[in-house]
C-alpha atoms as a PDB file:
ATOM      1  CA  UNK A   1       3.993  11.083 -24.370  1.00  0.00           C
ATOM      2  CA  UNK A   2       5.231   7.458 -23.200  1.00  0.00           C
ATOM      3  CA  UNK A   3       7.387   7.515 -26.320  1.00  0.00           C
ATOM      4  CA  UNK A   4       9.298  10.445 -25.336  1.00  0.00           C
ATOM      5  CA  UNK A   5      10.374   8.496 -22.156  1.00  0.00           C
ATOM      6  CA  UNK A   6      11.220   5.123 -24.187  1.00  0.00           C
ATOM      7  CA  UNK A   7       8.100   3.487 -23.474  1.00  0.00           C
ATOM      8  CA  UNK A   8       5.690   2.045 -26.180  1.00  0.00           C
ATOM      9  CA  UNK A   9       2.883   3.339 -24.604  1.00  0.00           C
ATOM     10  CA  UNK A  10       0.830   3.269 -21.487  1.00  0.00           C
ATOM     11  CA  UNK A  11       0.584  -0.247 -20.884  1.00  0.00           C
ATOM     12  CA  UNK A  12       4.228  -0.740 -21.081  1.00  0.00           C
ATOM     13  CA  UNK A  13       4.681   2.412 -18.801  1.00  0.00           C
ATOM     14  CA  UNK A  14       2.632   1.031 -16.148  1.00  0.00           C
ATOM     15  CA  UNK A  15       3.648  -3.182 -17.005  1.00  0.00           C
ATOM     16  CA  UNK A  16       7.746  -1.289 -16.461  1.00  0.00           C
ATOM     17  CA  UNK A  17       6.532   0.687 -13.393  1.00  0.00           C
ATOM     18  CA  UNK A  18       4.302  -1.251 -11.452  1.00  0.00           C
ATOM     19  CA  UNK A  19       6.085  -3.245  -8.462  1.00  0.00           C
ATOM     20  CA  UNK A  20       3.541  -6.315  -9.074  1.00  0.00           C
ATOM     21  CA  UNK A  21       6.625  -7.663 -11.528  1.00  0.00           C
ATOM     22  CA  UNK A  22       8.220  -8.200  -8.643  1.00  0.00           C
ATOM     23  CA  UNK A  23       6.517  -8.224  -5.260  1.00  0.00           C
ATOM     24  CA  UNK A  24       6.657 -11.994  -4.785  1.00  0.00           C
ATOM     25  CA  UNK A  25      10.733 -11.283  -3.935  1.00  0.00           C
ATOM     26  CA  UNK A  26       9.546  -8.630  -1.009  1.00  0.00           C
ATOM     27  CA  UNK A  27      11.773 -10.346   1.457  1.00  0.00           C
ATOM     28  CA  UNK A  28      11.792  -7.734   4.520  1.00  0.00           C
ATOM     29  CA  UNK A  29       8.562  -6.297   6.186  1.00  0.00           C
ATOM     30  CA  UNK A  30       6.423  -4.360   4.359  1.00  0.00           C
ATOM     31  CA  UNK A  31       3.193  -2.222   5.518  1.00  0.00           C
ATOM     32  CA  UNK A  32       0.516  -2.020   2.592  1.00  0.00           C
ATOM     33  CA  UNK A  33      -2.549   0.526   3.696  1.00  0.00           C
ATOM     34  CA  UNK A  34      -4.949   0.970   1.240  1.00  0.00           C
ATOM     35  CA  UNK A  35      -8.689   1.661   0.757  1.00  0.00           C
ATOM     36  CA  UNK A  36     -11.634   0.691  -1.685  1.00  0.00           C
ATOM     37  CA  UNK A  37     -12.295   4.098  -1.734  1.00  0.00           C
ATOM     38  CA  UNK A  38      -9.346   5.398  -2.978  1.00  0.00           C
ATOM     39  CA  UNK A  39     -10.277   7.436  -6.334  1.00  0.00           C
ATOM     40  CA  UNK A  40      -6.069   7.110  -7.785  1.00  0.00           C
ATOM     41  CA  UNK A  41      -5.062   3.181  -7.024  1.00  0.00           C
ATOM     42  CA  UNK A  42      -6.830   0.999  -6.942  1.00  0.00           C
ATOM     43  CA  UNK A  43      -7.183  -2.114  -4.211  1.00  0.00           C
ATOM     44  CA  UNK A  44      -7.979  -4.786  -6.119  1.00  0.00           C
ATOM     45  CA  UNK A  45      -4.386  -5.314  -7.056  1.00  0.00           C
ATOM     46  CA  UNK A  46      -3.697  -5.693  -3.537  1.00  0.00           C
ATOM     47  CA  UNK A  47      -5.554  -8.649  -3.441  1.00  0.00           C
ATOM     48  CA  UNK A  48      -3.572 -10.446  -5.591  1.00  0.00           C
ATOM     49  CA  UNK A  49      -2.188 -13.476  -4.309  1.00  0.00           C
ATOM     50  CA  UNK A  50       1.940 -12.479  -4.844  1.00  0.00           C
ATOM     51  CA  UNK A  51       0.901  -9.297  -2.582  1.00  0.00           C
ATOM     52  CA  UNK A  52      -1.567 -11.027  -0.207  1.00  0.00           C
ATOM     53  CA  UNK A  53       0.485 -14.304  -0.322  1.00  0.00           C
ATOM     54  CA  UNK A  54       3.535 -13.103   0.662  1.00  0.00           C
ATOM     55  CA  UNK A  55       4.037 -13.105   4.669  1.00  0.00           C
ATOM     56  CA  UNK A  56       6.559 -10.176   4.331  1.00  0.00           C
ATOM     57  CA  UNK A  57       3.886  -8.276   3.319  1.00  0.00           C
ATOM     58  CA  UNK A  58       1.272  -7.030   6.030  1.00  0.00           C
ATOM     59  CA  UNK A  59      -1.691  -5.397   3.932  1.00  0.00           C
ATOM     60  CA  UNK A  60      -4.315  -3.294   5.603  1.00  0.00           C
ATOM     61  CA  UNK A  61      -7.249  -2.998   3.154  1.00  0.00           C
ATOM     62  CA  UNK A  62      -9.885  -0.515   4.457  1.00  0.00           C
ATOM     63  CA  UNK A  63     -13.570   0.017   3.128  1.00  0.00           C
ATOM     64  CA  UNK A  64     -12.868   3.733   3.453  1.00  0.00           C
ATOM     65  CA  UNK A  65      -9.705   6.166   3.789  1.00  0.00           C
ATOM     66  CA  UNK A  66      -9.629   7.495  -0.060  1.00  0.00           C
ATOM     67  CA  UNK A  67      -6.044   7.975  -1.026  1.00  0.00           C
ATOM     68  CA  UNK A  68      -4.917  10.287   1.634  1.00  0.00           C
ATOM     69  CA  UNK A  69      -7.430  10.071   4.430  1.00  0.00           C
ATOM     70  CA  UNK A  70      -6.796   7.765   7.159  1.00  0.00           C
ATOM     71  CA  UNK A  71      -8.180  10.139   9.536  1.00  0.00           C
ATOM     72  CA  UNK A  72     -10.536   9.708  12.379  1.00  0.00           C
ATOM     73  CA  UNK A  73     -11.512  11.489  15.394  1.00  0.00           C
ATOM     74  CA  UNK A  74      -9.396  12.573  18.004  1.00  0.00           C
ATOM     75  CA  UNK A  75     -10.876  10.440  21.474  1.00  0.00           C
ATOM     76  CA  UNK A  76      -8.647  10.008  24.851  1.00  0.00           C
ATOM     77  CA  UNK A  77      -5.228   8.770  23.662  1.00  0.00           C
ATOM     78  CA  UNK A  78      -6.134   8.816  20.047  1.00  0.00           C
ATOM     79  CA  UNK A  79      -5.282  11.595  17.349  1.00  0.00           C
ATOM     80  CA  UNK A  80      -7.300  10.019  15.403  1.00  0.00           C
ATOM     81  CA  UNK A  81      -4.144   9.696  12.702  1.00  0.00           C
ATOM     82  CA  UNK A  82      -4.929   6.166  12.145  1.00  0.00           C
ATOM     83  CA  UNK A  83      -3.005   5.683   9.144  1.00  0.00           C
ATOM     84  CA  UNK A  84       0.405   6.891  10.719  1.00  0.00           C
ATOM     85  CA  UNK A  85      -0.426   4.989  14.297  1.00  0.00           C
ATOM     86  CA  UNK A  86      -0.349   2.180  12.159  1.00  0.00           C
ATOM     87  CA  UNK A  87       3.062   2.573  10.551  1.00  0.00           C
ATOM     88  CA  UNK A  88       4.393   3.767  14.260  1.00  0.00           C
ATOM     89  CA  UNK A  89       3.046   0.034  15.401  1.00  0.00           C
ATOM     90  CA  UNK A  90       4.316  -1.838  12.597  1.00  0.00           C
ATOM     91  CA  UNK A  91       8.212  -0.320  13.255  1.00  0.00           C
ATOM     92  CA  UNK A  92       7.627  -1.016  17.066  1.00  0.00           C
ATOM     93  CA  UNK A  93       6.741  -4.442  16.619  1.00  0.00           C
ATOM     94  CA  UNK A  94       9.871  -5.370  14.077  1.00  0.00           C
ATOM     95  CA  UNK A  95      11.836  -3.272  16.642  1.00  0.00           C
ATOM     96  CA  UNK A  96      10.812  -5.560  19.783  1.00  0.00           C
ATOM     97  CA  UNK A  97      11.397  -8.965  17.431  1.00  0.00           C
END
């Protein structure tokens, strides 16, 4: 199927697609969230040192949160949206710099 789409095959679909080829020139803040758990990307990429190396980048690896669920329970003042609370923070903060 890659060939249809001018690709030699998977690994030079995903080598073309992948943002790793170029995530050491992330120059502007960037929010990563990710999780171990998450059963369609993996985190260990993340890790790498151009994503975790680069001080543009903030990177919020969790143990749990599968691909979709940041989601805790709703207590007081929290929705328990943590995922989007976190991306709400991260704008505020550039915002007051």
């Amino acid at each position: 199927m890659a060939a249809n789409f001018g690709f030699d095959g998977a690994e030079d679909y995903y080598h073309r697609a992948s943002a790793m080829r170029i995530i050491e020139r992330i120059r502007i803040p960037a929010l990563v969230i990710t999780a171990d758990d998450d059963p369609f990307v993996p985190s260990q990429p993340f890790r790498d040192p151009k994503v975790a190396g680069n001080p543009c980048i903030q990177l919020a690896i969790c143990e749990h949160g599968g691909h979709c669920g940041f989601v805790g329970p709703a207590a007081g003042e929290d929705d328990g949206y943590w995922a989007e609370n976190q991306i709400v923070e991260f704008v505020e903060r550039l915002a007051n710099r």
